[in-house]
Protein backbone atom coordinates (compact mmCIF):
# COMPACT_ATOMS: atom_id res chain seq x y z
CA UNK A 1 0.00 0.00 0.00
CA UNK A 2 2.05 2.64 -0.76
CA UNK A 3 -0.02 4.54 -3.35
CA UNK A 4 -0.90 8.18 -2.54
CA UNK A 5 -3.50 8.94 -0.12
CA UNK A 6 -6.44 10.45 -1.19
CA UNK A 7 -7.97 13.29 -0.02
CA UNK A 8 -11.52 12.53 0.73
CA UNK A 9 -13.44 15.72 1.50
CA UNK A 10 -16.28 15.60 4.41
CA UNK A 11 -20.22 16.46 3.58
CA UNK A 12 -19.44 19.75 5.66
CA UNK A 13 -16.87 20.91 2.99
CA UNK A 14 -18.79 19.86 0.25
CA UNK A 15 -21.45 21.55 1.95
CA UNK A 16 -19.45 25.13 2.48
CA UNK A 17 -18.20 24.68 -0.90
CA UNK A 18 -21.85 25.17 -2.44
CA UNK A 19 -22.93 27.65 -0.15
CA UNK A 20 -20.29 29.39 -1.30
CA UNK A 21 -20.59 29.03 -4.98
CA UNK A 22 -24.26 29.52 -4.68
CA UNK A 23 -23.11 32.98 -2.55
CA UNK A 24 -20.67 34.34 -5.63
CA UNK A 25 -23.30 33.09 -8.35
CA UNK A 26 -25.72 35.36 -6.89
CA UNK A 27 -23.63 38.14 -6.83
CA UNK A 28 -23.86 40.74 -9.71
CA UNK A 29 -21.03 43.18 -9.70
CA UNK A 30 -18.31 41.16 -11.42
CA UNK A 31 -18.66 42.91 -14.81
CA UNK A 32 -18.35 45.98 -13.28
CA UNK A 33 -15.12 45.00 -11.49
CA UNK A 34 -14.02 43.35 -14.63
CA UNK A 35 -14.75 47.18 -16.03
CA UNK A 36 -13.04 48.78 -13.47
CA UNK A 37 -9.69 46.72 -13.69
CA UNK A 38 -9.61 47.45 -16.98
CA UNK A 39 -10.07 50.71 -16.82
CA UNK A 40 -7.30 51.76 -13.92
CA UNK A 41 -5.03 49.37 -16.06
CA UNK A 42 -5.70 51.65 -19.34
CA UNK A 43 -5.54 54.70 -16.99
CA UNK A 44 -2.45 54.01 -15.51
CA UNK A 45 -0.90 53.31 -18.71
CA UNK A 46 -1.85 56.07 -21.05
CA UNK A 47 -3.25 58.74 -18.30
CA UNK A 48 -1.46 58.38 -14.67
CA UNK A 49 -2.52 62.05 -14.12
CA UNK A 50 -6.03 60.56 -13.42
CA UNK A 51 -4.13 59.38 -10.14
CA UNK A 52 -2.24 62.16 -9.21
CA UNK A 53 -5.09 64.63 -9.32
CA UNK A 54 -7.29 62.66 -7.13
CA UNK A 55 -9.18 65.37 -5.55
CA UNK A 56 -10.70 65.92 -9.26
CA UNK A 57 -11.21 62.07 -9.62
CA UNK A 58 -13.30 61.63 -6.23
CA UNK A 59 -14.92 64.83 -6.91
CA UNK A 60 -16.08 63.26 -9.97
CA UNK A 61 -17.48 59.79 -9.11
CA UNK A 62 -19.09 61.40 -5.77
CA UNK A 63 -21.60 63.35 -8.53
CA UNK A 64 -22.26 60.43 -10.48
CA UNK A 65 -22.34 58.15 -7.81
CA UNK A 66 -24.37 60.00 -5.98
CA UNK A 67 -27.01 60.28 -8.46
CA UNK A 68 -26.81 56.74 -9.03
CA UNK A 69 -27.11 55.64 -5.86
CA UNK A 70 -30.49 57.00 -5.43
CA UNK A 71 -31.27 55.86 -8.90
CA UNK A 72 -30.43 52.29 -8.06
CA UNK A 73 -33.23 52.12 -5.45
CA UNK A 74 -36.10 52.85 -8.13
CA UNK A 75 -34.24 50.58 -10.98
CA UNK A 76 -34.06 47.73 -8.37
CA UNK A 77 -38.10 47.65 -8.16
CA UNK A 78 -38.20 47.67 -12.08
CA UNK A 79 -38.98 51.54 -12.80
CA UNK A 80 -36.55 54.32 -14.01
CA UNK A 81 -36.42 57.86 -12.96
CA UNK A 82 -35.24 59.71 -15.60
CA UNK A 83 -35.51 63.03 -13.73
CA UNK A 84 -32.82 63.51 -11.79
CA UNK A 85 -30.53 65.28 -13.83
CA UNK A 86 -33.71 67.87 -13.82
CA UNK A 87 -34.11 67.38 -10.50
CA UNK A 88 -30.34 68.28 -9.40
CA UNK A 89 -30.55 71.62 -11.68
CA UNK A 90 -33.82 72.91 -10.29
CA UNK A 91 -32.69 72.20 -6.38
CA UNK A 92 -29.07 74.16 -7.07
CA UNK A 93 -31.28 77.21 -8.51
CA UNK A 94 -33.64 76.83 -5.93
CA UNK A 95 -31.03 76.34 -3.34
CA UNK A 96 -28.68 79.34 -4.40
CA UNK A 97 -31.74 81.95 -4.90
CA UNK A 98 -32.23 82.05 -1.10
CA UNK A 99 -30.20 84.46 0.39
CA UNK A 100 -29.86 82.32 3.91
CA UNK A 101 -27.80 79.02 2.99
CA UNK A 102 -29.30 76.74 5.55
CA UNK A 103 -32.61 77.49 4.66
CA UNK A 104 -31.92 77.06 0.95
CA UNK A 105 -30.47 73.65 1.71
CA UNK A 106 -33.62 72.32 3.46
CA UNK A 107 -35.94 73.88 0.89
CA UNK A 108 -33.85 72.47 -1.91
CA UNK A 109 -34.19 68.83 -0.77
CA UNK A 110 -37.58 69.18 0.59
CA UNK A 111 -38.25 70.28 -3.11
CA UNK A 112 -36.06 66.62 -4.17
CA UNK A 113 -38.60 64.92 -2.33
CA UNK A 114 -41.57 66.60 -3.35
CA UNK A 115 -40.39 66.03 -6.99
CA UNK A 116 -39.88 62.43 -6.04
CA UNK A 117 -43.37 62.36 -4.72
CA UNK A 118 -44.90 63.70 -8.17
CA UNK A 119 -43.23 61.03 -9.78
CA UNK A 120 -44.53 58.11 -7.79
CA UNK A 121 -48.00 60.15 -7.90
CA UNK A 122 -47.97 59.38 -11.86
CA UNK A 123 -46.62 56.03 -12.13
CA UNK A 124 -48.65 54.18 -8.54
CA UNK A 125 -51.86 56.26 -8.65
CA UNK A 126 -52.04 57.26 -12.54
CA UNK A 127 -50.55 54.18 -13.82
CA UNK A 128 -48.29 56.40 -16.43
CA UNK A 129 -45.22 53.63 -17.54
CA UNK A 130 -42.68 55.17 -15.13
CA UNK A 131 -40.08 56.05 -18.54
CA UNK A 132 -42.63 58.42 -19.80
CA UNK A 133 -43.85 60.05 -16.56
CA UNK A 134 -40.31 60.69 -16.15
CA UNK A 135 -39.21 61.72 -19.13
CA UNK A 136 -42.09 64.86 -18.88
CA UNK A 137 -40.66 65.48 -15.98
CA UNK A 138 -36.91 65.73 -16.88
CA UNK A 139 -38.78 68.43 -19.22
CA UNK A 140 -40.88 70.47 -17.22
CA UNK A 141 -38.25 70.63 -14.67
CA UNK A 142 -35.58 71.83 -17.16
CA UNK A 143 -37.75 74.35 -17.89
CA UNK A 144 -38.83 75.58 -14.58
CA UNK A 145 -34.79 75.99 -13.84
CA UNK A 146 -34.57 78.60 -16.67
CA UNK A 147 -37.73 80.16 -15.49
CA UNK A 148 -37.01 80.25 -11.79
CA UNK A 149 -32.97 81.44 -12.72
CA UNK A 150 -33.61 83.87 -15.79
CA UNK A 151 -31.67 81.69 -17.95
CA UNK A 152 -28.48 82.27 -16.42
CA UNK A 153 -26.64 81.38 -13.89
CA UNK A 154 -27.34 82.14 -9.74
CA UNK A 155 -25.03 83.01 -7.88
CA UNK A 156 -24.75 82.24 -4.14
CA UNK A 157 -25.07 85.61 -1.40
CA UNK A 158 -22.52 83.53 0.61
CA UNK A 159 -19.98 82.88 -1.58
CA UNK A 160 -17.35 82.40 1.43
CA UNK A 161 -19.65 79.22 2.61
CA UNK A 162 -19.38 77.47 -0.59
CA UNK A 163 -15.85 78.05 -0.32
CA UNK A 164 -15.27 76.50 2.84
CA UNK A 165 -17.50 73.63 1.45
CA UNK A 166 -15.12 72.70 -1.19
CA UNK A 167 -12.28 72.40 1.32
CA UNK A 168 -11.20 69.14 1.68
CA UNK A 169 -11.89 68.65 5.68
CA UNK A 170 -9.82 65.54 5.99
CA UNK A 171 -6.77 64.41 4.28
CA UNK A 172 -7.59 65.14 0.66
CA UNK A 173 -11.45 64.11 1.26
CA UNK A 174 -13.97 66.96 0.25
CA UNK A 175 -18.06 67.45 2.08
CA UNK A 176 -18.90 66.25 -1.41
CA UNK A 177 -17.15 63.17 -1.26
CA UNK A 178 -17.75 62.04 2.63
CA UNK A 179 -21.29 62.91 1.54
CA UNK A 180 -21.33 60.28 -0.76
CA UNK A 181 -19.74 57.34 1.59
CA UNK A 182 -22.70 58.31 4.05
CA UNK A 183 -25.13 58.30 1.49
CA UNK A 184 -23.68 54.86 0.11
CA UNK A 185 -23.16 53.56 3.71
CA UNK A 186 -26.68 54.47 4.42
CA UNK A 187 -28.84 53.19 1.45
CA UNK A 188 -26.67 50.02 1.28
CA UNK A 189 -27.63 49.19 5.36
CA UNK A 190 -31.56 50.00 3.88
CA UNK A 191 -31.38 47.67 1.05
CA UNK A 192 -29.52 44.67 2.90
CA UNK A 193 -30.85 45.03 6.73
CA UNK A 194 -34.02 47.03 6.87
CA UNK A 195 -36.96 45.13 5.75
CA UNK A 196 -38.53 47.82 3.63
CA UNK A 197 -35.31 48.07 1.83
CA UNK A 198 -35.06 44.47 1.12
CA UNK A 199 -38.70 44.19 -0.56
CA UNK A 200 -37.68 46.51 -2.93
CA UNK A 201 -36.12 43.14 -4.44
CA UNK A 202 -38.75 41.33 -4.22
CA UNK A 203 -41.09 44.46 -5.86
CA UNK A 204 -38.65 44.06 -8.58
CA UNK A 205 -38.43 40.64 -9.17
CA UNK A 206 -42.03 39.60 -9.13
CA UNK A 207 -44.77 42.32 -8.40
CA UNK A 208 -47.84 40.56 -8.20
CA UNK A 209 -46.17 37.97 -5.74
CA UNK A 210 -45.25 40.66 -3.86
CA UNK A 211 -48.92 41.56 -3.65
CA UNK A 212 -49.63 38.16 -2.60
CA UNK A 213 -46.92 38.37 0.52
CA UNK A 214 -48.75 40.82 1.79
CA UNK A 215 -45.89 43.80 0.36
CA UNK A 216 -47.22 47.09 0.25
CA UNK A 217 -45.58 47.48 -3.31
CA UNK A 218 -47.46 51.19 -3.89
CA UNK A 219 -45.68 52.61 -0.70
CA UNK A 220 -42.33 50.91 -1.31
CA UNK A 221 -42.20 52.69 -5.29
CA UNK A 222 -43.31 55.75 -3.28
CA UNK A 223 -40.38 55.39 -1.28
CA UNK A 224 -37.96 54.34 -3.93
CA UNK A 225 -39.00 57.80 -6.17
CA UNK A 226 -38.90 60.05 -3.39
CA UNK A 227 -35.45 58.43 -2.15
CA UNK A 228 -34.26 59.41 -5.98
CA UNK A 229 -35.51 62.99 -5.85
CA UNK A 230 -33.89 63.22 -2.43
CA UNK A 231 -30.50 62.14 -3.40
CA UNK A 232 -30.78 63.86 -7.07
CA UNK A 233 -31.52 67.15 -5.07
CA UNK A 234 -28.43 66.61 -2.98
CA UNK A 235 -26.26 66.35 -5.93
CA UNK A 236 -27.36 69.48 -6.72
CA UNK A 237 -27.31 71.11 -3.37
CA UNK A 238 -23.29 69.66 -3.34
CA UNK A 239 -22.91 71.14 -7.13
CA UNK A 240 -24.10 74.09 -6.12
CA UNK A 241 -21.64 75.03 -2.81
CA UNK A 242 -18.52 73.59 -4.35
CA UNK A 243 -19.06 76.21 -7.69
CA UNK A 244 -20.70 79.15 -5.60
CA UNK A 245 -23.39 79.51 -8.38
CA UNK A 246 -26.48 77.50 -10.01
CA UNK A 247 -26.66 76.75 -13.48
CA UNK A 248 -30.14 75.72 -14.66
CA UNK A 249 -27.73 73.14 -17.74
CA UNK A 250 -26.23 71.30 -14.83
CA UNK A 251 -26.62 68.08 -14.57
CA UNK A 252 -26.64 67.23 -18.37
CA UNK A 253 -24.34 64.84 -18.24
CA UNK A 254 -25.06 63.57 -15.54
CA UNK A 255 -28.06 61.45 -16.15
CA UNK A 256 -26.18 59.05 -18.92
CA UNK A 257 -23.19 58.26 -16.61
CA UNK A 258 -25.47 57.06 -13.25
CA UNK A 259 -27.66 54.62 -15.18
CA UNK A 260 -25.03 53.58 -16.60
CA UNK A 261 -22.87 53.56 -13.53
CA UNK A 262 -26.16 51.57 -12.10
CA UNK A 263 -26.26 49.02 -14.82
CA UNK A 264 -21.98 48.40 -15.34
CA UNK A 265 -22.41 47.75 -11.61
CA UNK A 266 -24.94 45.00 -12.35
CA UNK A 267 -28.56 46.34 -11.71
CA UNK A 268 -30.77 44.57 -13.90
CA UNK A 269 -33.39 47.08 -15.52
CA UNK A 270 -35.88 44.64 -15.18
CA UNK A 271 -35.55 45.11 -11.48
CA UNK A 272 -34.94 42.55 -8.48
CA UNK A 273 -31.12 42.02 -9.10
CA UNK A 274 -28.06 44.24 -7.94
CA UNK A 275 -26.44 46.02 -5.08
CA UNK A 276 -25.67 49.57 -3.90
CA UNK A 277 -21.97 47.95 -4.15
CA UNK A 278 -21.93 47.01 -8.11
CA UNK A 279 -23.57 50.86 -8.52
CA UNK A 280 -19.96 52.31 -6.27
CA UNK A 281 -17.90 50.54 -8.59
CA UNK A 282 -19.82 51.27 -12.08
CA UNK A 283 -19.78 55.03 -10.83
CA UNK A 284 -15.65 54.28 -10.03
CA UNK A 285 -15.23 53.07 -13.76
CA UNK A 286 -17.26 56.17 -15.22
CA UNK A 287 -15.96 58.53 -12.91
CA UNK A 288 -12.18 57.23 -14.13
CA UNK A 289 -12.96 57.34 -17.43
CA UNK A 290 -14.49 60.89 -17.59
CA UNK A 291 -11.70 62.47 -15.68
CA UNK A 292 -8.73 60.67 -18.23
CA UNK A 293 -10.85 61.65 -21.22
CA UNK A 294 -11.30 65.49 -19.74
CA UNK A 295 -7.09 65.45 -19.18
CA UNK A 296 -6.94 63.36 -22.67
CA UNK A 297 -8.19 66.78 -24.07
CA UNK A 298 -11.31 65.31 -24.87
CA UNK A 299 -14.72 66.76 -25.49
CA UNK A 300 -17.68 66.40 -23.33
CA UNK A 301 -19.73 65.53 -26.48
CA UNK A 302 -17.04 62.67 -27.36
CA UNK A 303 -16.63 61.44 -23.97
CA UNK A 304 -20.83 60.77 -23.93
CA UNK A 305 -19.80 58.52 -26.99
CA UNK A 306 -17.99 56.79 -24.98
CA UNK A 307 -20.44 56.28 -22.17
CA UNK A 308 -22.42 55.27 -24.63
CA UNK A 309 -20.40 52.94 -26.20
CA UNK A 310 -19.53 51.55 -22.36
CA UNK A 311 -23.47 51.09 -21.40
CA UNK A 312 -23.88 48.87 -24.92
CA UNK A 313 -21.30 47.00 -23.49
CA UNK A 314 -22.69 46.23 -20.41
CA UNK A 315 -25.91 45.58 -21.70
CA UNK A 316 -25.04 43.41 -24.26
CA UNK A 317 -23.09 40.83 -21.57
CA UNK A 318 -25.45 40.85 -19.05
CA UNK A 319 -25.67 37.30 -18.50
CA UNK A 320 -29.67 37.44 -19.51
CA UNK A 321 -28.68 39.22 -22.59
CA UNK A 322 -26.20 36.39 -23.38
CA UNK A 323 -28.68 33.56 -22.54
CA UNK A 324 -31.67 35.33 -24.70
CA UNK A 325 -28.57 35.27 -27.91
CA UNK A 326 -27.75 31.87 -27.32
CA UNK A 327 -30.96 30.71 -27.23
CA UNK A 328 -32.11 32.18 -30.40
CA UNK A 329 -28.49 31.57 -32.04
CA UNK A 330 -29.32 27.51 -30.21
CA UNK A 331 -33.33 27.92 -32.31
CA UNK A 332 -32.40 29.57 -35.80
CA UNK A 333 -29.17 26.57 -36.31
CA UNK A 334 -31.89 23.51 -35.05
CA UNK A 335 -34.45 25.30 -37.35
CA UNK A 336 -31.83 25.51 -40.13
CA UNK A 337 -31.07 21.71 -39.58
CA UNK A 338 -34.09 20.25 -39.36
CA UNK A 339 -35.07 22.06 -42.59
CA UNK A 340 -32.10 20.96 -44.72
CA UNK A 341 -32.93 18.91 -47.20
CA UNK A 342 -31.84 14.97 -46.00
């Protein structure tokens, strides 16, 4: 007997082996940290600056991460809120027209939730298809900023405040970005431990069994919208303090990079699959990209090609996506076969 002893692995192994397979399977960020590696690898070899000016860099994923973020909660129950962008313009002019900058604060993100409100109003009570209730609304609130600015820009009457707010406070970190760790801290303890938070997953991934489990899915896309308008206005409220003025354009950009920064991270459209992680490291990968393109020389209007170009991407290897193509690719060659002649 002198043959190699075999390693013979107990049912408890076996057992931790598929818990833990079953654990990463369910997990949904990888393409997005596929994205991201690939991305700091480009970075670092054609634009290292990215790196160096990190201030610029954090500054940058905080916006579209923060927008994001509170997008991510309505995507993750199936619905889209394409106002936000809107939404951060019209709470920076609202914000930066009152003279006392407390006050402006509060009544810009009460406005963010009242916004949010409006929303859920048309899609839960009206039944409007959430894309086009939001969509009128990126509109009308576009043009209530130029009404309620003048068409220009509005400049803050504290301009020393919004200074001091774009000080970093510690190390190199700005308000903006600790901001967005407490936001992301925050909404990723609602979606994983608070039980309203966690049936926004299961509004998402089946609505009508939802119903059945006794779910109150009206109130929980209530509090998904106004949870977007919230954190949209915020964004702008931030925007707004770190440049000292309101500019009813802002935010034009923005709305392209979070949904995609939502759906590189892994969020399924369809709803009922992703994290508030996979959204931190899609808005990483955008944020990464914007800033080398802007050093690159770049123009804005070029960089939203690639955006573009990066969201097709992700789309087209979700692992749904992939299954759908091989199982037509799988039904047109047996169809082709079994109609060849013998």
């Amino acid at each position: 007997m002198n043959g190699t002893p075999t390693l013979r692995l107990g049912p408890a192994t076996t057992d931790r082996s598929a818990r833990l397979r079953a654990a990463l399977a369910r997990r949904t960020e990888w393409r997005g940290i596929a994205l991201l590696t690939v991305v700091v690898i480009a970075t670092l070899t054609f634009e290292p600056l990215v790196f160096t000016a990190y201030p610029v860099t954090l500054g940058r994923v905080a916006l579209i991460g923060l927008v994001a973020l509170g997008l991510t909660a309505v995507i993750l129950m199936g619905e889209l809120d394409l106002s936000v962008a809107s939404t951060l313009a019209v709470a920076g002019v609202v914000m930066a027209s009152i003279p006392n900058v407390a006050l402006g604060i509060v009544v810009a993100l009460c406005a963010g939730l009242l916004i949010g409100l409006v929303n859920a109003f048309f899609v839960v009570r009206v039944g409007i298809n959430s894309f086009i209730a939001t969509l009128g609304m990126l509109f009308v609130l576009r043009g209530l900023a130029f009404v309620l600015s003048g068409e220009k820009p509005v400049r803050m009457a504290d301009i020393e405040a919004g200074i001091a707010f774009g000080s970093p406070i510690i190390g190199p970190f700005t308000p903006r970005v600790l901001i967005f760790v407490l936001v992301f801290i925050g909404l990723q303890i609602f979606v994983t431990k608070v039980r309203a938070g966690r049936e926004f997953y299961a509004v998402g991934g089946n609505r009508q069994a939802a119903r059945d489990a006794g779910i109150p899915v009206s109130r929980r896309l209530v509090t998904g919208f106004m949870l977007s308008g919230f954190v949209a206005a915020l964004a702008g409220v931030i925007n707004t303090m770190e440049r000292t003025a309101a500019d009813p354009t802002a935010g034009s950009t923005v709305l392209l990079a979070s949904i995609a920064a939502a759906i590189i991270g892994g969020v399924a459209l369809t709803g009922g699959r992703g994290s508030i992680v996979g959204t931190l490291v899609g808005a990483l990968s955008l944020g990464i990209i914007e800033v080398g393109l802007t050093l690159s020389g770049v123009q804005v209007d070029v960089q939203q090609i690639f955006i573009g170009g990066v969201l097709l991407l992700a789309v087209i290897t979700d692992p749904a996506s992939l299954r759908a193509v091989l199982g037509n690719a799988r039904s047109f060659l047996s169809g082709r076969r079994s109609g060849a002649p013998a």
